[in-house]
Protein backbone atom coordinates (compact mmCIF):
# COMPACT_ATOMS: atom_id res chain seq x y z
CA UNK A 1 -0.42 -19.54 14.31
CA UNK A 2 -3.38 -16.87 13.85
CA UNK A 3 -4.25 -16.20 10.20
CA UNK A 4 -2.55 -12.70 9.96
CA UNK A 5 0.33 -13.48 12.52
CA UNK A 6 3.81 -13.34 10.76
CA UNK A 7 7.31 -14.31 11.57
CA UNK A 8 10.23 -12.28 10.99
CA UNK A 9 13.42 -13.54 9.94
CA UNK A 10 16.67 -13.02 11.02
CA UNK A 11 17.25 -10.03 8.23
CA UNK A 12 13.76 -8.39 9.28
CA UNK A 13 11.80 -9.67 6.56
CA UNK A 14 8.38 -10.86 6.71
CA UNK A 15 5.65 -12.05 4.68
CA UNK A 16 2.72 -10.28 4.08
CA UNK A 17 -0.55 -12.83 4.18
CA UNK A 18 -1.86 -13.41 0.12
CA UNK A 19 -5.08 -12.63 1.34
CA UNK A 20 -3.94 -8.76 2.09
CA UNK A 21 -1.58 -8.64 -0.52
CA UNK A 22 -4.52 -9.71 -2.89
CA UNK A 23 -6.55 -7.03 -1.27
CA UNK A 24 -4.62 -4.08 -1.07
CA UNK A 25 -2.96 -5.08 -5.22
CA UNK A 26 0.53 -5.58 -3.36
CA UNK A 27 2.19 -7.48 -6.33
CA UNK A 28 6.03 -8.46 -7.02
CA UNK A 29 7.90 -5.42 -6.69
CA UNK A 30 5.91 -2.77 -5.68
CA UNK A 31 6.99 -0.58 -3.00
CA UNK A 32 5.74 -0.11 0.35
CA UNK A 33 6.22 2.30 2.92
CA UNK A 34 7.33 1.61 6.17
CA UNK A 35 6.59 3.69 9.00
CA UNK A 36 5.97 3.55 13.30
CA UNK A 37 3.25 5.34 15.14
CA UNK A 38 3.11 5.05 19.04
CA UNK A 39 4.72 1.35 18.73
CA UNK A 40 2.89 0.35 15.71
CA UNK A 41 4.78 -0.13 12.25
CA UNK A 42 2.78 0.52 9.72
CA UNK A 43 3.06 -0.02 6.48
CA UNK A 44 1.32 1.03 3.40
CA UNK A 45 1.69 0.12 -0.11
CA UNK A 46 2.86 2.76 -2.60
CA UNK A 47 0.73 3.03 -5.71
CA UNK A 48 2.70 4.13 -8.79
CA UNK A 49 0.96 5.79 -11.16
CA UNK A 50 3.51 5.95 -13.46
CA UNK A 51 4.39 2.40 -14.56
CA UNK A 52 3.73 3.58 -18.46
CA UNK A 53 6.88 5.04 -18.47
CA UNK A 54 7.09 8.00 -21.35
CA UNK A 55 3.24 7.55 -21.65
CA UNK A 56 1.17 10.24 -22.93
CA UNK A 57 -1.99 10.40 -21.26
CA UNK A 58 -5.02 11.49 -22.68
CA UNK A 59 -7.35 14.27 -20.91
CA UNK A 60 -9.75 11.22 -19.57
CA UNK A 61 -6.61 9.22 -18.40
CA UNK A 62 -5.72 11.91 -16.58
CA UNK A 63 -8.77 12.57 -14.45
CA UNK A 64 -8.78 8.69 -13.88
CA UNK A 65 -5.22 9.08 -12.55
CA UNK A 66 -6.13 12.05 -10.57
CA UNK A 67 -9.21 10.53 -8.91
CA UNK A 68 -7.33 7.35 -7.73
CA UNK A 69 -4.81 9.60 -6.40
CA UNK A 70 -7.32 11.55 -4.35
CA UNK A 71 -9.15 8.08 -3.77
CA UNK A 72 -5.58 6.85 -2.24
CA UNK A 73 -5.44 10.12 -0.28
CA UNK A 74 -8.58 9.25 1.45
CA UNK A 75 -7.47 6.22 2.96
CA UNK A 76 -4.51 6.48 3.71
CA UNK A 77 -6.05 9.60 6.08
CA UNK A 78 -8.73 6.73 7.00
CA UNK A 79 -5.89 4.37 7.93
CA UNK A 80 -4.08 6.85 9.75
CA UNK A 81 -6.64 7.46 11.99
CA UNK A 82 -7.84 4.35 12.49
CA UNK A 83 -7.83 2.80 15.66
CA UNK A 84 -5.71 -0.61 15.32
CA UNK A 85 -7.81 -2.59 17.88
């Protein structure tokens, strides 16, 4: 079977390859969105940039935060209009 081929099982789960997961920081029990586009699913990991919980960030921390978020923004836009072949 091709490196990034994947089986689904008979509750529609499948594995992503470690060599995405590793790529993209998909890690046990993040999220990912799920989503079809002219018979493609795509999905795309959810980045939360909350996992501090009752954190208080600092003014620096907070421009970090803010630039990944615009950073994320930026390719998920690239992804999206990416051609898939």
């Amino acid at each position: 079977m091709p490196p990034n081929m994947v089986t689904v099982t008979n509750r529609g789960m499948l594995t992503i390859p470690a060599k995405i997961r590793k790529k993209l920081n998909i890690e046990d029990g993040n999220k990912i969105f799920v989503s079809e586009k002219d018979g493609y699913i795509i999905l795309k990991p959810i980045i939360d940039f909350t996992k501090e919980k009752n954190k208080i960030f600092d003014y620096e921390e907070m421009v970090d935060l803010m630039k990944k978020r615009e950073s994320q923004k930026e390719k998920d836009i690239e992804v999206e209009n990416r051609d898939p072949f």
